[in-house]
PDB file of N, CA and C in Angstrom:
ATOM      1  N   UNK A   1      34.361 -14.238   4.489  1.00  0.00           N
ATOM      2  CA  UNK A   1      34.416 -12.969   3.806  1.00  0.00           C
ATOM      3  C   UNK A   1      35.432 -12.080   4.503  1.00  0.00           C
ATOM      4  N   UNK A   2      36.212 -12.554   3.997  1.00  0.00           N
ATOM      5  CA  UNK A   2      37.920 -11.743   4.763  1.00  0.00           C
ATOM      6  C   UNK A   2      38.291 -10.708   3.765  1.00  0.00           C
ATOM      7  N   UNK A   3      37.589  -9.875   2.949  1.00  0.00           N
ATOM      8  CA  UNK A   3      38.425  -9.473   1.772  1.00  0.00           C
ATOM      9  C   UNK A   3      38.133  -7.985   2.120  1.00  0.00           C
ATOM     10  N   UNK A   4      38.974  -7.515   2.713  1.00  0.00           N
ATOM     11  CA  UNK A   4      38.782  -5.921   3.216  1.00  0.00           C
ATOM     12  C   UNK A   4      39.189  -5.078   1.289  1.00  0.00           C
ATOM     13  N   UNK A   5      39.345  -5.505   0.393  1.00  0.00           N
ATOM     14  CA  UNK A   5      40.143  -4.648  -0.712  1.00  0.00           C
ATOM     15  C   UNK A   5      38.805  -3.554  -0.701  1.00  0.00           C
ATOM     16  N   UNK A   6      37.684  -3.580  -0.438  1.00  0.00           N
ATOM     17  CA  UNK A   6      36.359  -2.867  -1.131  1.00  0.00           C
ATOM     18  C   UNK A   6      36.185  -1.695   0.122  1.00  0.00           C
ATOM     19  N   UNK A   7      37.265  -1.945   0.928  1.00  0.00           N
ATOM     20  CA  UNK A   7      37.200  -0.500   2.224  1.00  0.00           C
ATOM     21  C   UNK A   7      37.473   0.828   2.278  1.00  0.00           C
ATOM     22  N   UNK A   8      38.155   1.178   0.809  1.00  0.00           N
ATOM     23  CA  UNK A   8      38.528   2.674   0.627  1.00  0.00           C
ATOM     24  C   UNK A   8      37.203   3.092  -0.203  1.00  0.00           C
ATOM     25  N   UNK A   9      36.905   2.134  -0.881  1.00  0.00           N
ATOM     26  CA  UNK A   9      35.259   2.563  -1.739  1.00  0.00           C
ATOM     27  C   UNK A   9      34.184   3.024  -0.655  1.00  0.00           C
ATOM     28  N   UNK A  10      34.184   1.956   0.424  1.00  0.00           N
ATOM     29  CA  UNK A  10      32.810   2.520   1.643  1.00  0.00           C
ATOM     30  C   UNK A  10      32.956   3.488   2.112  1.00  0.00           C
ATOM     31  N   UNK A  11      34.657   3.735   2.680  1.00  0.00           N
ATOM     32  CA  UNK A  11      34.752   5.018   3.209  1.00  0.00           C
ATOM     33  C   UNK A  11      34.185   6.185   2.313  1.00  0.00           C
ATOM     34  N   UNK A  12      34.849   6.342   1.200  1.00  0.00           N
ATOM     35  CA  UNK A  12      34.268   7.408  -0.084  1.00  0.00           C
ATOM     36  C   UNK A  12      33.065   7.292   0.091  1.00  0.00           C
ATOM     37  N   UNK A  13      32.146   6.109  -0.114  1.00  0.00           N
ATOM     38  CA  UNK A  13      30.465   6.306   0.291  1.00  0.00           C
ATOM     39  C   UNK A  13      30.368   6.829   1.362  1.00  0.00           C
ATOM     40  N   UNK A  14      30.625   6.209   2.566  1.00  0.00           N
ATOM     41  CA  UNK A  14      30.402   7.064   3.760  1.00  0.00           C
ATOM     42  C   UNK A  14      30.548   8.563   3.479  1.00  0.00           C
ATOM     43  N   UNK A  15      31.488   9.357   3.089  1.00  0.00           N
ATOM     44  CA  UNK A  15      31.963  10.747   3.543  1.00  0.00           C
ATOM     45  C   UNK A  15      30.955  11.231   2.070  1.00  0.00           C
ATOM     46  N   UNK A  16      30.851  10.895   1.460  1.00  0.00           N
ATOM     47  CA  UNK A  16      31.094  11.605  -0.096  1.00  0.00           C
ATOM     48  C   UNK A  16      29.621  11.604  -0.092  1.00  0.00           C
ATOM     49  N   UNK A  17      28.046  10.212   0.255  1.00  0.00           N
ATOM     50  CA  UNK A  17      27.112  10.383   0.464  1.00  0.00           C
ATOM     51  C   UNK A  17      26.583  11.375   1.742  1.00  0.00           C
ATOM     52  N   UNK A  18      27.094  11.293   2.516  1.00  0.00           N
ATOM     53  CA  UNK A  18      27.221  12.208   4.084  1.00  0.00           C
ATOM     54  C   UNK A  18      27.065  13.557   3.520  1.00  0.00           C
ATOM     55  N   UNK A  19      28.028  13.913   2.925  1.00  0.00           N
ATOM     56  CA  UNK A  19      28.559  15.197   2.115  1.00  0.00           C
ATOM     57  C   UNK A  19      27.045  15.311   1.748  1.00  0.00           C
ATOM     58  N   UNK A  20      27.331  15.057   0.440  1.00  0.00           N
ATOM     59  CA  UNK A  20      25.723  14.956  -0.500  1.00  0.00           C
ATOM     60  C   UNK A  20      24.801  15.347   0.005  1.00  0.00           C
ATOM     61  N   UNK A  21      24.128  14.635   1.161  1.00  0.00           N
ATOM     62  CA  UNK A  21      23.121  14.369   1.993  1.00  0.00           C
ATOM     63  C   UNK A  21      22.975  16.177   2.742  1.00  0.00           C
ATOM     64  N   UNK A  22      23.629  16.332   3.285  1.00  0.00           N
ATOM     65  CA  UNK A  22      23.993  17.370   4.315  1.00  0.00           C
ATOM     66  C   UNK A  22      23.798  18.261   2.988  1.00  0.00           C
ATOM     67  N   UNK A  23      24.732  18.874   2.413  1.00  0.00           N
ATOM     68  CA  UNK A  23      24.298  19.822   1.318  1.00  0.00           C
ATOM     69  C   UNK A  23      23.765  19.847   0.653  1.00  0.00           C
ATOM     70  N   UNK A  24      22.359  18.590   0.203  1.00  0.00           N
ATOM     71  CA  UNK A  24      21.452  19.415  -0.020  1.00  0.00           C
ATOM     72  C   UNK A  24      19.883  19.374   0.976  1.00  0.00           C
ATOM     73  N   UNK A  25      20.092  19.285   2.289  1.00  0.00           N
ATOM     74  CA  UNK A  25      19.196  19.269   2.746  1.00  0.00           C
ATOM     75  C   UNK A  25      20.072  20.776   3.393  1.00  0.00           C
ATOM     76  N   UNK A  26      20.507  21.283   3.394  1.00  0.00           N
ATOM     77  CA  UNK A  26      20.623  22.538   3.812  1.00  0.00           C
ATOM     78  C   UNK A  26      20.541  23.673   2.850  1.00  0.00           C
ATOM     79  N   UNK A  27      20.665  23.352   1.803  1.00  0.00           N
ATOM     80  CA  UNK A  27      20.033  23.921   0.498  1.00  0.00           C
ATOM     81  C   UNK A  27      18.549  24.070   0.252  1.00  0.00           C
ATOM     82  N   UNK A  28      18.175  23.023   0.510  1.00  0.00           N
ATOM     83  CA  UNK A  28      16.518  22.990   0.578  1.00  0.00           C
ATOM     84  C   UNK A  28      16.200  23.660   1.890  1.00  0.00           C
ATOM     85  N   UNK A  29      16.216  23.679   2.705  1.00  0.00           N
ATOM     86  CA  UNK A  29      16.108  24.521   4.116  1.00  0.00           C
ATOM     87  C   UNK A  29      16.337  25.736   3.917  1.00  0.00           C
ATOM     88  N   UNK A  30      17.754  26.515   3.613  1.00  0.00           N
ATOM     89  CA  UNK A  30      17.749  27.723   3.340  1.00  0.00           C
ATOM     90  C   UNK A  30      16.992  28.741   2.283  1.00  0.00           C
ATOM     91  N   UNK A  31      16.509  27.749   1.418  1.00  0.00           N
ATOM     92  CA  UNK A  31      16.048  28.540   0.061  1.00  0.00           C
ATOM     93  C   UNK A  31      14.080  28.341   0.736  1.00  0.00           C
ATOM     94  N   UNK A  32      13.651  27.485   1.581  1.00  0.00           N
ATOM     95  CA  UNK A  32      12.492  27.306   2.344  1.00  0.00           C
ATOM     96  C   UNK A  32      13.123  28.616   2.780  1.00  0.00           C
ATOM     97  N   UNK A  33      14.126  28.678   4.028  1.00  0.00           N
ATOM     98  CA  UNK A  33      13.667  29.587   5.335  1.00  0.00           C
ATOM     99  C   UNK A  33      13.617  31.495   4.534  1.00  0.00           C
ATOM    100  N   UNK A  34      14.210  31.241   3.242  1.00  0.00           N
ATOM    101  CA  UNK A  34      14.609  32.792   2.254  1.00  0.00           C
ATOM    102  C   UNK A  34      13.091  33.223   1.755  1.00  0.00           C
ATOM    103  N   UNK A  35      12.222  31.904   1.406  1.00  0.00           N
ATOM    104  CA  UNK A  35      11.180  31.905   0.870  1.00  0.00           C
ATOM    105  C   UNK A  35       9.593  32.398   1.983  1.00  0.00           C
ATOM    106  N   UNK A  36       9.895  32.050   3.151  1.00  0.00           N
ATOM    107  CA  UNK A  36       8.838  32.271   4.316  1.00  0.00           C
ATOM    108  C   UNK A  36       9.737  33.725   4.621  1.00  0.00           C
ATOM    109  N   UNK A  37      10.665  34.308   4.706  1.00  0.00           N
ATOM    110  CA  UNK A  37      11.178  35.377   5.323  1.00  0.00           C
ATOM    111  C   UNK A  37      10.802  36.502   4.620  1.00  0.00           C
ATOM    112  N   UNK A  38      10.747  36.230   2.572  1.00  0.00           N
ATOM    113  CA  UNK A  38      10.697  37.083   2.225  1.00  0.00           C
ATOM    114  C   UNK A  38       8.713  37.414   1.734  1.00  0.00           C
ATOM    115  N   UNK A  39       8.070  36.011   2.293  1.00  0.00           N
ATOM    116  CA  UNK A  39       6.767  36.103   2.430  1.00  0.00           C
ATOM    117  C   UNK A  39       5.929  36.744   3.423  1.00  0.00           C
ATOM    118  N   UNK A  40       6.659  36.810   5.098  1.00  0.00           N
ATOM    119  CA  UNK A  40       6.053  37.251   5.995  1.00  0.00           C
ATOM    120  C   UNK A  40       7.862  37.782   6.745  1.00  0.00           C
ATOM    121  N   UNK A  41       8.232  39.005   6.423  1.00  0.00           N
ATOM    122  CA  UNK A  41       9.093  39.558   7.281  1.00  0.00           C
ATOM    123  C   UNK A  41       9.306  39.453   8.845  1.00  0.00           C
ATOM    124  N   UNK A  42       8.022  39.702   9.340  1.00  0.00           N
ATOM    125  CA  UNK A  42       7.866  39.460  10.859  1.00  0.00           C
ATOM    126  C   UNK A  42       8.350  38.114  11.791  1.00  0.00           C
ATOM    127  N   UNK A  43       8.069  37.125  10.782  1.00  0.00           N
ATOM    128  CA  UNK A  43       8.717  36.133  11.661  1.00  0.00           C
ATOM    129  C   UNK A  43       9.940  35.528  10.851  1.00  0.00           C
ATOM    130  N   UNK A  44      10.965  36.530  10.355  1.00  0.00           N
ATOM    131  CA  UNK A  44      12.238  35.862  10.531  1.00  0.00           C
ATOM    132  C   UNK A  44      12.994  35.575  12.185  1.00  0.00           C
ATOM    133  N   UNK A  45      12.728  36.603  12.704  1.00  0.00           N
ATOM    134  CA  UNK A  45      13.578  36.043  14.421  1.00  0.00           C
ATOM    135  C   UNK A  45      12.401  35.021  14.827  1.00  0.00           C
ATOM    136  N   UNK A  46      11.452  34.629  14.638  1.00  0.00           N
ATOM    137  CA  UNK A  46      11.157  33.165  15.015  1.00  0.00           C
ATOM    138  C   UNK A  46      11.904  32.140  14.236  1.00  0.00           C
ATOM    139  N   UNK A  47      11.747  32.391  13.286  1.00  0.00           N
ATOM    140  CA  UNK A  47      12.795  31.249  12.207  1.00  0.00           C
ATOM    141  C   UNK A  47      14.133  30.989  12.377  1.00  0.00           C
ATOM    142  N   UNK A  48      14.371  31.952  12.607  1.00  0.00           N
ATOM    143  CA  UNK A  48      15.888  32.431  12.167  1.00  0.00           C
ATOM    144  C   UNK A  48      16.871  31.318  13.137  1.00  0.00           C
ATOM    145  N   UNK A  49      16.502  31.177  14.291  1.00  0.00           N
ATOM    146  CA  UNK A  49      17.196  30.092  15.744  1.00  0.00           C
ATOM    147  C   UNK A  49      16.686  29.094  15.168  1.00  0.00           C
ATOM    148  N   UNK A  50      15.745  28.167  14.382  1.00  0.00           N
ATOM    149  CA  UNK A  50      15.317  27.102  14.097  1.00  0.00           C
ATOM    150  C   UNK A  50      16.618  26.692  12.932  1.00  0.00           C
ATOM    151  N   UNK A  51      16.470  27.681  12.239  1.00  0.00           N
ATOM    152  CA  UNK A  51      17.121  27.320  10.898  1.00  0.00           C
ATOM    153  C   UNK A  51      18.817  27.169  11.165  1.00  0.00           C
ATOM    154  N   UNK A  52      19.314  27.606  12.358  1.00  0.00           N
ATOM    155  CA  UNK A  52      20.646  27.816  12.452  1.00  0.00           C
ATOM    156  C   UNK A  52      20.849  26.417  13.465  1.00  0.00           C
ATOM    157  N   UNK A  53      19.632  25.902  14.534  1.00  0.00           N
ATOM    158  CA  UNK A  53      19.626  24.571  14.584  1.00  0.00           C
ATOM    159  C   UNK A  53      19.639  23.153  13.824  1.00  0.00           C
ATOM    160  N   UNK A  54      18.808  23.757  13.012  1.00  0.00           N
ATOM    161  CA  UNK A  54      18.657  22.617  11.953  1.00  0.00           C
ATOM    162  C   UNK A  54      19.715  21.820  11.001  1.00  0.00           C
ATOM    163  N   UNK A  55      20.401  23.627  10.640  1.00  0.00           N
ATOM    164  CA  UNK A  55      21.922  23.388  10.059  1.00  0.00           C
ATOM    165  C   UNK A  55      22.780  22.922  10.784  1.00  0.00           C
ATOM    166  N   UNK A  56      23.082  23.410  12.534  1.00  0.00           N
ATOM    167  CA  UNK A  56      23.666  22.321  13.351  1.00  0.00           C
ATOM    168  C   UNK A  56      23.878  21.083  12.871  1.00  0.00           C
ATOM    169  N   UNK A  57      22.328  20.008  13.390  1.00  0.00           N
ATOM    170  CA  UNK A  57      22.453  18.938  13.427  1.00  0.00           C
ATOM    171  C   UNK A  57      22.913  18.230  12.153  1.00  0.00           C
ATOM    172  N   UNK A  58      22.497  18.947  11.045  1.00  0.00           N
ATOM    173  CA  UNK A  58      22.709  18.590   9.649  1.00  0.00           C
ATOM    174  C   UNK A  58      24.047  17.854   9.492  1.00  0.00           C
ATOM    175  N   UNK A  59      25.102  19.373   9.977  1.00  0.00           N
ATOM    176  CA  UNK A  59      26.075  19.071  10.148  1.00  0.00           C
ATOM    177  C   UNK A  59      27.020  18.171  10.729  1.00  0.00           C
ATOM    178  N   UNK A  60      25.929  18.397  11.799  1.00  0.00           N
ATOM    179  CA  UNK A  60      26.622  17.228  12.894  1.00  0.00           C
ATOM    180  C   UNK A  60      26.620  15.441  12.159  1.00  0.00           C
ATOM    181  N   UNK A  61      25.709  15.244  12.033  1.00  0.00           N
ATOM    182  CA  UNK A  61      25.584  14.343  10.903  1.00  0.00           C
ATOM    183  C   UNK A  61      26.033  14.065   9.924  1.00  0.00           C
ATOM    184  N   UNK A  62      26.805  15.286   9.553  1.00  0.00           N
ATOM    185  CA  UNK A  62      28.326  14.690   8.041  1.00  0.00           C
ATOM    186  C   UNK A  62      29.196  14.852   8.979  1.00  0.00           C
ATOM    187  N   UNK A  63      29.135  15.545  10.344  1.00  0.00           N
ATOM    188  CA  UNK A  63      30.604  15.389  11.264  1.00  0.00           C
ATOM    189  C   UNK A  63      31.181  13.487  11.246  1.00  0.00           C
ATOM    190  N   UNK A  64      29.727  12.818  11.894  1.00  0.00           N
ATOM    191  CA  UNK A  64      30.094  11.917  12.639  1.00  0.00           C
ATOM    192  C   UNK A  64      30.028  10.380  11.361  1.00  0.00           C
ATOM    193  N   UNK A  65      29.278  10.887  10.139  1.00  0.00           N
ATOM    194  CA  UNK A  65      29.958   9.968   8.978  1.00  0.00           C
ATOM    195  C   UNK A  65      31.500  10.008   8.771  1.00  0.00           C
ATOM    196  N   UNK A  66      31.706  11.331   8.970  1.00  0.00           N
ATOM    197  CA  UNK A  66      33.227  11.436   8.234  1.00  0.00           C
ATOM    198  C   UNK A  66      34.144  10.475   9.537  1.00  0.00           C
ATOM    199  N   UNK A  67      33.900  11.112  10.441  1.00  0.00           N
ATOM    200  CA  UNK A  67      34.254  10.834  11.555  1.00  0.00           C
ATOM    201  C   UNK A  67      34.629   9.077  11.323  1.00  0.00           C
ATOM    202  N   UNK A  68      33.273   8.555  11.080  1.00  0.00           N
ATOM    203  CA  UNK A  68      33.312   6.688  11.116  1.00  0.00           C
ATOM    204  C   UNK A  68      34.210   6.583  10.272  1.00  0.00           C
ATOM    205  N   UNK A  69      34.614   7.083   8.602  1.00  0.00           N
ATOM    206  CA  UNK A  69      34.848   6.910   7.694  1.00  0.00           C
ATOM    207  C   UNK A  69      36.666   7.045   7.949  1.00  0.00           C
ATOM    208  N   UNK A  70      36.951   7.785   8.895  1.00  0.00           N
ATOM    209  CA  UNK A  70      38.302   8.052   9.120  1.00  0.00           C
ATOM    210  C   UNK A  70      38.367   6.510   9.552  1.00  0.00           C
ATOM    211  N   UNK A  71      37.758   6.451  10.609  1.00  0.00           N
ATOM    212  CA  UNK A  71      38.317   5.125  11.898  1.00  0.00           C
ATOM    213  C   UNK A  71      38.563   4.154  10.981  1.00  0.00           C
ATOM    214  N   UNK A  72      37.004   3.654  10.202  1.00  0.00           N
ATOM    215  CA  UNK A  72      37.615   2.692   9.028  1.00  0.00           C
ATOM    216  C   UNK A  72      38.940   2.551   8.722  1.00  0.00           C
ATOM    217  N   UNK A  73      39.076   3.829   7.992  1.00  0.00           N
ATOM    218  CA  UNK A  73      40.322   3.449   6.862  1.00  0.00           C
ATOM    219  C   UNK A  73      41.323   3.783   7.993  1.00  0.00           C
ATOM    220  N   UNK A  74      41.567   3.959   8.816  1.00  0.00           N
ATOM    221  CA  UNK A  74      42.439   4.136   9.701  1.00  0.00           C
ATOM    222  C   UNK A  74      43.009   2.812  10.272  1.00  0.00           C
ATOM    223  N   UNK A  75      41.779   2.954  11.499  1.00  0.00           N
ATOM    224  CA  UNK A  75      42.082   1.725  12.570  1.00  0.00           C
ATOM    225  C   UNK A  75      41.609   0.329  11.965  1.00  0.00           C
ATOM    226  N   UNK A  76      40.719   0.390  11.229  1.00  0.00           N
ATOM    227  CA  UNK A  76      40.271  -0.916  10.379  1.00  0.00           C
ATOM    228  C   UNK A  76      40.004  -1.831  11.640  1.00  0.00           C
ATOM    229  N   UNK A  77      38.768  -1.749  12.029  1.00  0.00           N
ATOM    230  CA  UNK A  77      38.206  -2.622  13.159  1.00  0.00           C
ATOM    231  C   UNK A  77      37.643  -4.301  12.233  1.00  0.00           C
ATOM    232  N   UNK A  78      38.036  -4.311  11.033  1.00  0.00           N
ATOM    233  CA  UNK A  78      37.530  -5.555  10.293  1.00  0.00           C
ATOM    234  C   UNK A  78      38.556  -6.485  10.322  1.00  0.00           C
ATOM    235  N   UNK A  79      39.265  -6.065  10.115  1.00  0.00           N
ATOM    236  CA  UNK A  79      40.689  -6.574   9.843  1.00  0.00           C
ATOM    237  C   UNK A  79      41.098  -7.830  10.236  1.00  0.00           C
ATOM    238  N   UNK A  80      40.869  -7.880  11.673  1.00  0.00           N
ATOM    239  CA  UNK A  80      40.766  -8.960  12.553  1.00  0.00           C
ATOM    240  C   UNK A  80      39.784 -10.408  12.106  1.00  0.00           C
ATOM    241  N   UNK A  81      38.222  -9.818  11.555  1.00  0.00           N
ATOM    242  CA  UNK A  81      37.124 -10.571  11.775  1.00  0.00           C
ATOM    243  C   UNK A  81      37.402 -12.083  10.940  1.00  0.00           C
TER     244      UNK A  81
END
């Protein structure tokens, strides 16, 4: 199975599901953290550092898809196999 032609399609999955993934779990999070803030005012500054973590890692997580998705189509570590 030498047939790299199907490697610009994975990359697009990689980045494009990554994408997806990440926006809408930060969609669902924000419209949660809008929904408890505007239920109990008092604990938005408890929330508020959770929710700006959360979006972090989120992120970080379509960082390091995209990230793979470059090397792929880039360096093409298959190429060889």
């Amino acid at each position: 199975m030498n047939d790299i032609t199907s490697l610009p399609v994975a990359v697009g999955h990689m980045i494009g599901l990554g994408a997806l993934g990440s926006c809408i779990g930060i969609g669902l999070m924000a419209g949660r953290y809008l929904e408890a803030a505007a239920r109990q005012p008092e604990m938005v500054d408890t929330l508020q550092p959770k929710v700006f973590l959360l979006a972090g890692l989120l992120d970080g997580a379509f960082i390091i898809s995209v990230a793979l998705g470059i090397w792929f189509a880039l360096a093409n570590p298959f190429a060889s196999a």
